[in-house]
PDB file of N, CA and C in Angstrom:
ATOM      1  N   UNK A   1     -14.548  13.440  16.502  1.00  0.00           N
ATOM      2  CA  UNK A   1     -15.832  13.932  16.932  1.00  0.00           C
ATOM      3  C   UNK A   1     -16.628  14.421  15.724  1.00  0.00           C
ATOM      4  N   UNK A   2     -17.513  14.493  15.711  1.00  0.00           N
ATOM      5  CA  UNK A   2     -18.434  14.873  14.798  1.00  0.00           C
ATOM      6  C   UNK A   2     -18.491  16.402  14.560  1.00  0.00           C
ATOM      7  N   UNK A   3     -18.866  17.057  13.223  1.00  0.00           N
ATOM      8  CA  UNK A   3     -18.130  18.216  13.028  1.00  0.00           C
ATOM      9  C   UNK A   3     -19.362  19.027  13.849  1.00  0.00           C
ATOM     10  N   UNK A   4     -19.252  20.345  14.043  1.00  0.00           N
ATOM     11  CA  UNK A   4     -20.307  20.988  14.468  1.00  0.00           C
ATOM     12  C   UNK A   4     -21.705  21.197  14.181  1.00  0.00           C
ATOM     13  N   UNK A   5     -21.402  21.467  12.655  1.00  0.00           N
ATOM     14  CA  UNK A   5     -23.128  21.386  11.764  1.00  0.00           C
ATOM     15  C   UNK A   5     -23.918  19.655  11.730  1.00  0.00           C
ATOM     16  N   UNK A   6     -22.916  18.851  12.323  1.00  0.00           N
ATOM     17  CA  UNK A   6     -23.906  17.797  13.021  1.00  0.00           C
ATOM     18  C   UNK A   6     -24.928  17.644  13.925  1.00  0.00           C
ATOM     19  N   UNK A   7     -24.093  18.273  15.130  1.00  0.00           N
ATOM     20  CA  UNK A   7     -24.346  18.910  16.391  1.00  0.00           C
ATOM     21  C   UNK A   7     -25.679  19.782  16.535  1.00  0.00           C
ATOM     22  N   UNK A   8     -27.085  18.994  16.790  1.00  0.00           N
ATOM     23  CA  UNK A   8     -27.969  20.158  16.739  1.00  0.00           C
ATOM     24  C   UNK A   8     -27.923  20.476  18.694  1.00  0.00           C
ATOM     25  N   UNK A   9     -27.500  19.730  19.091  1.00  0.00           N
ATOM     26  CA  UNK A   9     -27.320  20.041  20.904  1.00  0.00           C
ATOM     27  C   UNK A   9     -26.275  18.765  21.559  1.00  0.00           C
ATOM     28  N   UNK A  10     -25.786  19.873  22.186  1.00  0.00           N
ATOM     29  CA  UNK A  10     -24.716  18.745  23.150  1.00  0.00           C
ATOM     30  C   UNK A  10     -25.280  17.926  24.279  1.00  0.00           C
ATOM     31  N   UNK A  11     -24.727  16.472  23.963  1.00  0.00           N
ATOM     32  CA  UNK A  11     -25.508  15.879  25.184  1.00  0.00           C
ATOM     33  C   UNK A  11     -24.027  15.003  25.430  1.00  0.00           C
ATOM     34  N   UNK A  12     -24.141  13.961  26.789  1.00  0.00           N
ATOM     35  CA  UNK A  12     -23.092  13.192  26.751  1.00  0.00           C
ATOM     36  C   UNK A  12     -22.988  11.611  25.672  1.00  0.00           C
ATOM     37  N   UNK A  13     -21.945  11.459  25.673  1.00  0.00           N
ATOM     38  CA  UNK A  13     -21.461   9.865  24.663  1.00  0.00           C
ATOM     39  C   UNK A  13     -21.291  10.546  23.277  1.00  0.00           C
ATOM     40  N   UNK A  14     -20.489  11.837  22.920  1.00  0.00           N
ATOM     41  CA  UNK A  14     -20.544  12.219  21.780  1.00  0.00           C
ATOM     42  C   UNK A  14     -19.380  12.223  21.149  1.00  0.00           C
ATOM     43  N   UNK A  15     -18.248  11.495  21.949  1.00  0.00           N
ATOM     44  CA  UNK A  15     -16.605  11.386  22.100  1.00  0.00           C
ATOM     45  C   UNK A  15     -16.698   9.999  20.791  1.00  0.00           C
ATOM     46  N   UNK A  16     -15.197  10.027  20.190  1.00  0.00           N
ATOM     47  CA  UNK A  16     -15.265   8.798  19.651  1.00  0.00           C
ATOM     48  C   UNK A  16     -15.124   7.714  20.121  1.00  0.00           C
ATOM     49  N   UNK A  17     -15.018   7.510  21.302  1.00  0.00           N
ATOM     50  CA  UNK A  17     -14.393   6.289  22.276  1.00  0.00           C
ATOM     51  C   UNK A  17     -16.133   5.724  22.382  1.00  0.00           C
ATOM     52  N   UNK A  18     -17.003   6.745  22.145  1.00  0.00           N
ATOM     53  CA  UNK A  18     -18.631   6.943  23.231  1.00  0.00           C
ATOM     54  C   UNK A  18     -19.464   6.235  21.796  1.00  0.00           C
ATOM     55  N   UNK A  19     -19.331   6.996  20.465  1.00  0.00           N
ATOM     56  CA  UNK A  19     -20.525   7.253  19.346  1.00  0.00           C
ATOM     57  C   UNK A  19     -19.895   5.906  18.502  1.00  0.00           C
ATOM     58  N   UNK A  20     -20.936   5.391  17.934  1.00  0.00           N
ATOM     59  CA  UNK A  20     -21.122   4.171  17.113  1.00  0.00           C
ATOM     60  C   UNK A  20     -20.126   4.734  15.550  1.00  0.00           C
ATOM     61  N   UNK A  21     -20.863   6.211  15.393  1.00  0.00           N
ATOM     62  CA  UNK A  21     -21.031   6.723  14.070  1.00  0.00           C
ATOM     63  C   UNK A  21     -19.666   7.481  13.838  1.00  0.00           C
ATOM     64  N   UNK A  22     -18.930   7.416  14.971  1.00  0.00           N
ATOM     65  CA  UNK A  22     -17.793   8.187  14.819  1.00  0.00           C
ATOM     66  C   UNK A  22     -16.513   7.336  13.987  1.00  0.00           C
ATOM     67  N   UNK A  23     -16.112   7.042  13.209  1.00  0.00           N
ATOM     68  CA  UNK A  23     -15.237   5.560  12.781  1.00  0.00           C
ATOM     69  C   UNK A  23     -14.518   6.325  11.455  1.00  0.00           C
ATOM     70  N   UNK A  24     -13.775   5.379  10.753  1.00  0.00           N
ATOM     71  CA  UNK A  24     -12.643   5.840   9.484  1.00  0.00           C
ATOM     72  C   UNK A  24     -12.662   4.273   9.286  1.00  0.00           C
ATOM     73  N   UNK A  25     -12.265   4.246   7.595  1.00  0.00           N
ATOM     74  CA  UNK A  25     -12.194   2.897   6.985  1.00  0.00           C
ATOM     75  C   UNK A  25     -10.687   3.265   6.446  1.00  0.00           C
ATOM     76  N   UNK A  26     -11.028   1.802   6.529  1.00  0.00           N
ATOM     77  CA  UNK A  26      -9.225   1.346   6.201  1.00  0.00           C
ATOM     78  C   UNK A  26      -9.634  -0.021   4.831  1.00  0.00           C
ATOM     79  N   UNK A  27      -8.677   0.713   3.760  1.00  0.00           N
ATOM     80  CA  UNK A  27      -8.907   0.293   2.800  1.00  0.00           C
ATOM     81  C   UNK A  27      -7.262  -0.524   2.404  1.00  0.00           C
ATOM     82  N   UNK A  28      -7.032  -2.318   2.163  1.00  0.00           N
ATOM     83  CA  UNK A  28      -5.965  -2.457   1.722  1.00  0.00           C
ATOM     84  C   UNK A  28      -6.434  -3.767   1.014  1.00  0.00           C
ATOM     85  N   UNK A  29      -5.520  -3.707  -0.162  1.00  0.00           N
ATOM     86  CA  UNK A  29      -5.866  -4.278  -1.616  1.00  0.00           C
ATOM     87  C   UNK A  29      -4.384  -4.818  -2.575  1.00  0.00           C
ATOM     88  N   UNK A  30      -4.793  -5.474  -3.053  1.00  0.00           N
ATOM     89  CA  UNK A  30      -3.301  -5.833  -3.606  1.00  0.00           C
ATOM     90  C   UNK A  30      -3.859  -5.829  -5.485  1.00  0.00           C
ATOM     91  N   UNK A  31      -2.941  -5.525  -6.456  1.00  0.00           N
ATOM     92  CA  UNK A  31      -3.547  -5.046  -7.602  1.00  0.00           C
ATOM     93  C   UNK A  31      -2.216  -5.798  -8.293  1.00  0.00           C
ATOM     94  N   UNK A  32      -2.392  -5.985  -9.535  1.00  0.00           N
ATOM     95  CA  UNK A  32      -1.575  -6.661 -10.950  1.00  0.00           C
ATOM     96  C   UNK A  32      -0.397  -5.895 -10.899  1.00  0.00           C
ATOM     97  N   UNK A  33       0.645  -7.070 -10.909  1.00  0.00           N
ATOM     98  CA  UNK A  33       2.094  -7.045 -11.127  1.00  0.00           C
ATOM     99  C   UNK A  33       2.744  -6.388  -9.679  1.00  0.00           C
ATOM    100  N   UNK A  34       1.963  -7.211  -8.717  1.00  0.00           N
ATOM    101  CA  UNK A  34       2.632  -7.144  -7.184  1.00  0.00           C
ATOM    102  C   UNK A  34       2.322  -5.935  -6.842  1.00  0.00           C
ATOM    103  N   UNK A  35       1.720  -4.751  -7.336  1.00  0.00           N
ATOM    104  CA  UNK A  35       0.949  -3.945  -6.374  1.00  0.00           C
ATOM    105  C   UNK A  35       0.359  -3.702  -5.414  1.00  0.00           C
ATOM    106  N   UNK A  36       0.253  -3.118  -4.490  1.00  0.00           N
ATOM    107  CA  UNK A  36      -0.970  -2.478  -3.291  1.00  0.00           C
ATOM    108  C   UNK A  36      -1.135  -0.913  -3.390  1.00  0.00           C
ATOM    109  N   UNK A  37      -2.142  -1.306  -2.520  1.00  0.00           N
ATOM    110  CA  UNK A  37      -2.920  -0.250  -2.232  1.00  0.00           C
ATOM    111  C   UNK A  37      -3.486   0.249  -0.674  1.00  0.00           C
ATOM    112  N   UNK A  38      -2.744   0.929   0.177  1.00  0.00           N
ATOM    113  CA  UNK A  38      -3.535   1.017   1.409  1.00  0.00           C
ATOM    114  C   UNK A  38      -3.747   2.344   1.589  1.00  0.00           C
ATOM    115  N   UNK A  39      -4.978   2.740   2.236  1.00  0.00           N
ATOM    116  CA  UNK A  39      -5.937   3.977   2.446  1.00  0.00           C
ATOM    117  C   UNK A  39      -6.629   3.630   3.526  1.00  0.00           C
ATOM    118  N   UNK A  40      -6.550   4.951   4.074  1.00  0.00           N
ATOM    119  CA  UNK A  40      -7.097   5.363   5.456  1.00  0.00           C
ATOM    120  C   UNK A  40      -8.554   6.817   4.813  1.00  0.00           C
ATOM    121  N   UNK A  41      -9.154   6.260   5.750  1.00  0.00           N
ATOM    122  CA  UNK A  41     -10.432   7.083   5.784  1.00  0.00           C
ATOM    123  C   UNK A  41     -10.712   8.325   6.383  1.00  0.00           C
ATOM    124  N   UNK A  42      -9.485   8.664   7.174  1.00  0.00           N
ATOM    125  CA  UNK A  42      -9.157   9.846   8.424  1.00  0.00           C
ATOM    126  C   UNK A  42      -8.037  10.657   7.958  1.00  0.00           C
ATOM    127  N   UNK A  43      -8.777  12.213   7.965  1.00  0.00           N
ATOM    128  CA  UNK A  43      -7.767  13.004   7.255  1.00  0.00           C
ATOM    129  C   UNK A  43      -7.151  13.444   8.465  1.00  0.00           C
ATOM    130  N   UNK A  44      -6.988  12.873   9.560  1.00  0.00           N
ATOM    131  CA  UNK A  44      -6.609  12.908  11.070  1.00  0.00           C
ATOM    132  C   UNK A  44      -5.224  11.328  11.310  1.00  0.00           C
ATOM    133  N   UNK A  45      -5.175  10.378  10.150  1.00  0.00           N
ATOM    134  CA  UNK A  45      -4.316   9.733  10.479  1.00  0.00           C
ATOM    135  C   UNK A  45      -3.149  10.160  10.959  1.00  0.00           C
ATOM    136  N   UNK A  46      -2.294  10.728  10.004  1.00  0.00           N
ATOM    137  CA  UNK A  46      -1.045  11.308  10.003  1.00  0.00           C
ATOM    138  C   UNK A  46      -0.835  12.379  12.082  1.00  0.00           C
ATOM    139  N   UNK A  47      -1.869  12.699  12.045  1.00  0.00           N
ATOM    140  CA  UNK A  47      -1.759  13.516  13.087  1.00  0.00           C
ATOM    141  C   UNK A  47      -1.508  12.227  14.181  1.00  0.00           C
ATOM    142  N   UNK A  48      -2.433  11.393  14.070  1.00  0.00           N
ATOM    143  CA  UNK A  48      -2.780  10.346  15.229  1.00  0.00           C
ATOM    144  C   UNK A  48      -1.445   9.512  15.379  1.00  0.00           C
ATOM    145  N   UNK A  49      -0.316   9.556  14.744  1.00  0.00           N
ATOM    146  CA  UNK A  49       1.180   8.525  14.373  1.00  0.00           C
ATOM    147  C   UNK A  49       1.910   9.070  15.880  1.00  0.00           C
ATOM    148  N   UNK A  50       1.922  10.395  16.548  1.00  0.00           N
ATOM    149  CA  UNK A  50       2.420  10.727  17.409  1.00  0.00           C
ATOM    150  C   UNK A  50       2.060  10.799  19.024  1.00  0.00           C
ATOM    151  N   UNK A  51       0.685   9.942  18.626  1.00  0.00           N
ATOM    152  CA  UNK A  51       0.246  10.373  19.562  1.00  0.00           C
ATOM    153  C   UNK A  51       0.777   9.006  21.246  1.00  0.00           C
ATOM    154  N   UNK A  52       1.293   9.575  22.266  1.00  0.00           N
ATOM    155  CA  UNK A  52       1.661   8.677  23.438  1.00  0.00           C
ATOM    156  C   UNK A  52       3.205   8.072  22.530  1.00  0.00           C
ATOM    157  N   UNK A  53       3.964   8.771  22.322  1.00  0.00           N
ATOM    158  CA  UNK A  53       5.475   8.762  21.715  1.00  0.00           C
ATOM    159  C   UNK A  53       5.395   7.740  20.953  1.00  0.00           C
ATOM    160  N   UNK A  54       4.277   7.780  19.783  1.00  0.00           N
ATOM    161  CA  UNK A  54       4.216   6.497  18.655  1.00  0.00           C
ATOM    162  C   UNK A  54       4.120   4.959  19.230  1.00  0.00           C
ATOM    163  N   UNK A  55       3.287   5.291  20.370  1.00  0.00           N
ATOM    164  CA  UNK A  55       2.562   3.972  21.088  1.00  0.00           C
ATOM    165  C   UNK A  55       1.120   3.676  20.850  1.00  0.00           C
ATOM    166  N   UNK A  56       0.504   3.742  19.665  1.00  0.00           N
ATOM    167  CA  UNK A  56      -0.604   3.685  19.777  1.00  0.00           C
ATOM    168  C   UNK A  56      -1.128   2.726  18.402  1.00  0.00           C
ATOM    169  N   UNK A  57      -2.364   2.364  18.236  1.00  0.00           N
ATOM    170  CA  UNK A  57      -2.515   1.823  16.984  1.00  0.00           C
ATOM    171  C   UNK A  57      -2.387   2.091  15.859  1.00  0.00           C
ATOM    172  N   UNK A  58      -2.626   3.493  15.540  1.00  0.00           N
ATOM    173  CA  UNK A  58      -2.768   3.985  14.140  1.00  0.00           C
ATOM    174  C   UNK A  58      -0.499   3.787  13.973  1.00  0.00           C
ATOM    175  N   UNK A  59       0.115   4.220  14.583  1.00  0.00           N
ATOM    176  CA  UNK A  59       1.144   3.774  14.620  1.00  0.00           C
ATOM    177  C   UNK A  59       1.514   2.193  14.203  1.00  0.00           C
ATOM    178  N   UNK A  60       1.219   1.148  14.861  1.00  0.00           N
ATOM    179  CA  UNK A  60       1.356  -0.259  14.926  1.00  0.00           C
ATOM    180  C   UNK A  60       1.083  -0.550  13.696  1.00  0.00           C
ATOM    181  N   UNK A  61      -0.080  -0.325  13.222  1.00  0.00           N
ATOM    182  CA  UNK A  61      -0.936  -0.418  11.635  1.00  0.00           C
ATOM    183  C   UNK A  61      -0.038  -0.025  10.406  1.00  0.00           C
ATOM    184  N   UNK A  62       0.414   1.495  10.347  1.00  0.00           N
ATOM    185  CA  UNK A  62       1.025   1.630   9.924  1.00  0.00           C
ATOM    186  C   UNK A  62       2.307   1.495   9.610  1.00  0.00           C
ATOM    187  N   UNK A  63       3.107   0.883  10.832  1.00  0.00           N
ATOM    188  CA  UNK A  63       4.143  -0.211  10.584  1.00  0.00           C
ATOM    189  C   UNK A  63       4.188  -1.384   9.986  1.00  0.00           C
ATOM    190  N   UNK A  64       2.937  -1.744  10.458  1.00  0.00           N
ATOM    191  CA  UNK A  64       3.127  -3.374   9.888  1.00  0.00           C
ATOM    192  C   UNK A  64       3.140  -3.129   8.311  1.00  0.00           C
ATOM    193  N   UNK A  65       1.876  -2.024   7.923  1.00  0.00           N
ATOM    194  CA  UNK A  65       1.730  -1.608   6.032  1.00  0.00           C
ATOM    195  C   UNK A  65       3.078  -1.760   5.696  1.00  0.00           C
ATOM    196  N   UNK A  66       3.896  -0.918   6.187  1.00  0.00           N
ATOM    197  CA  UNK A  66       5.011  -0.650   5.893  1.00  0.00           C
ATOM    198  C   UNK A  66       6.257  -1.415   5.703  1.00  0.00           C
ATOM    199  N   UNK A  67       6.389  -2.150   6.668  1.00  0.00           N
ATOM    200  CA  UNK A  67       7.273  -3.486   6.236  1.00  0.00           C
ATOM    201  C   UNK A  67       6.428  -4.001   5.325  1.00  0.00           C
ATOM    202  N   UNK A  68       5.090  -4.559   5.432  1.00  0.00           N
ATOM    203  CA  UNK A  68       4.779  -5.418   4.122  1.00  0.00           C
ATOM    204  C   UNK A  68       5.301  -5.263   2.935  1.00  0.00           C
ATOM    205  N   UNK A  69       5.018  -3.885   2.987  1.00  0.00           N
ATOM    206  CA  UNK A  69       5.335  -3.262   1.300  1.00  0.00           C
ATOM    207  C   UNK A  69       6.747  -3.310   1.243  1.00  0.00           C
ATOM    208  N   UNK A  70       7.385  -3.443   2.027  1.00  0.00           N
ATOM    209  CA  UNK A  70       9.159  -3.205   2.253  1.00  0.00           C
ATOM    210  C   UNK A  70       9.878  -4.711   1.329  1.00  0.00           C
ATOM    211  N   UNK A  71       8.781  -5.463   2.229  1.00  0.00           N
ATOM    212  CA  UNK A  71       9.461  -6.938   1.977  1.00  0.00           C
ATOM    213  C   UNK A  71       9.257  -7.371   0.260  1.00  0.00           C
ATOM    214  N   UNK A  72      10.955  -7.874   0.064  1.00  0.00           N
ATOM    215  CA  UNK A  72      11.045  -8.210  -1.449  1.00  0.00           C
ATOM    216  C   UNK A  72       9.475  -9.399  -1.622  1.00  0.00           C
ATOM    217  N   UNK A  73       9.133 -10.154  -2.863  1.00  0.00           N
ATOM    218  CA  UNK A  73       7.893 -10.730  -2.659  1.00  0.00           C
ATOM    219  C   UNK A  73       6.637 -10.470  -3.078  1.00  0.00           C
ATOM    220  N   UNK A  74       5.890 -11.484  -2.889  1.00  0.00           N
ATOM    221  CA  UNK A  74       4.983 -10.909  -2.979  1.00  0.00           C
ATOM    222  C   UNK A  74       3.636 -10.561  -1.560  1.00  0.00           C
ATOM    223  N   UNK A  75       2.475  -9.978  -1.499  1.00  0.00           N
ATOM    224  CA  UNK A  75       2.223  -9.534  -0.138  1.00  0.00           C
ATOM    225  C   UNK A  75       1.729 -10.469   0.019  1.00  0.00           C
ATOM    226  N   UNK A  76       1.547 -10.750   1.759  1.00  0.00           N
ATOM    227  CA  UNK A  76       0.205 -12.124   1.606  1.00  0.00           C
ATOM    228  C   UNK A  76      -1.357 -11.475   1.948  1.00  0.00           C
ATOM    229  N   UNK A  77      -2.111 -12.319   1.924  1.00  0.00           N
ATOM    230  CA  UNK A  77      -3.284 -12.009   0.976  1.00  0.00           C
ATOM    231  C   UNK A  77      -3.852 -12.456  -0.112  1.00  0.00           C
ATOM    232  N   UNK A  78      -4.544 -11.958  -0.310  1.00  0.00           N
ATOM    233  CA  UNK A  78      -5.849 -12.447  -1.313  1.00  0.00           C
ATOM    234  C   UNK A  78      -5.027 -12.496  -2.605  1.00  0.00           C
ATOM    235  N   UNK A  79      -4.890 -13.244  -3.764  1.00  0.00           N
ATOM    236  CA  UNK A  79      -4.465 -12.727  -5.152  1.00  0.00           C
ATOM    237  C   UNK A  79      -5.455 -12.257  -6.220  1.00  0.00           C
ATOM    238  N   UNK A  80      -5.192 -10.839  -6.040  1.00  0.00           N
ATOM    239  CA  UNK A  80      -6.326 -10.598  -7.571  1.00  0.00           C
ATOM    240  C   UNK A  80      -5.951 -11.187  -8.688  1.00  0.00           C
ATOM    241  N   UNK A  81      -7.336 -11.002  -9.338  1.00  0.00           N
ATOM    242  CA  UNK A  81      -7.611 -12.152 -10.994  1.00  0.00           C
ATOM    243  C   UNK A  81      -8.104 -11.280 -11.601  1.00  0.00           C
ATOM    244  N   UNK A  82      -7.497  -9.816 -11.718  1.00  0.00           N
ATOM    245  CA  UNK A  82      -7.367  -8.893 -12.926  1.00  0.00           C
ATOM    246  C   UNK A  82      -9.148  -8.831 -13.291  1.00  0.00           C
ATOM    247  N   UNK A  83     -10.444  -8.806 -12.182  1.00  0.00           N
ATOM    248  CA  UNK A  83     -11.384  -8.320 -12.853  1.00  0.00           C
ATOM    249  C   UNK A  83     -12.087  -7.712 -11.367  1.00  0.00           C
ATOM    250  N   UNK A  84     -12.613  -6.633 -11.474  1.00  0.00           N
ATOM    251  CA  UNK A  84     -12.918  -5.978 -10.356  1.00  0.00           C
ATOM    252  C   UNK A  84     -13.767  -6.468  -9.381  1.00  0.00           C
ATOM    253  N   UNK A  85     -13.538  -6.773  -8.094  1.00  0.00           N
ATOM    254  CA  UNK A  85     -14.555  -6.923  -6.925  1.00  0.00           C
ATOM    255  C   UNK A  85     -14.177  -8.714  -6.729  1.00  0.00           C
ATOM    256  N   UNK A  86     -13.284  -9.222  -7.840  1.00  0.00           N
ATOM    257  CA  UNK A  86     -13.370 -10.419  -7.846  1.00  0.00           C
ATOM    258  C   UNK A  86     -11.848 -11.412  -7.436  1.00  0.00           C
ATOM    259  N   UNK A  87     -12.102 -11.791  -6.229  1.00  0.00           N
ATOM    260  CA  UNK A  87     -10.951 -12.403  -5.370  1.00  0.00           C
ATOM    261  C   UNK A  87     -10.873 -14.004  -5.430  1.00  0.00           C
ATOM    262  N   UNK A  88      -9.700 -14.540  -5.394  1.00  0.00           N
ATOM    263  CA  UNK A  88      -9.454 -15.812  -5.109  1.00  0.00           C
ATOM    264  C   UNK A  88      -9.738 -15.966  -3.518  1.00  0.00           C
TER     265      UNK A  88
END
């Protein structure tokens, strides 16, 4: 939800399920000599892993990260070419 000093009056559709503007980015990247990189935009992820006994997406997501990175290999995906912004 949007923090309070957003909030100049409560009306309805202000839920995150409701507001356009309510969202978190998800950032994943693969970097030189078989590296990654994954980032979440929500300092609420970690909380969200439990939520409905680890039935939910932020759960699922974070599994799948997780084996990826697990598996010997390399990830699949894009291969960076060692110059920024710039993908095969």
């Amino acid at each position: 939800m949007h923090v309070q000093e957003e909030i100049l009056y409560n009306y309805k559709g202000l839920r995150g399920t409701e507001d356009y503007q309510i969202r978190a980015d998800m950032t994943c990247f693969s970097t030189r000599n078989d590296g990654a990189v994954f980032c979440t935009g929500s300092i609420a992820w970690g909380h969200a892993l439990p939520y409905r006994n680890f039935d939910n997406n932020v759960s699922i997501i974070t599994d799948n990260v997780v084996n990826a990175f697990a598996k010997d290999g390399k990830l699949h995906g894009r291969e960076y070419i060692a110059e920024e912004k710039h993908w095969k």
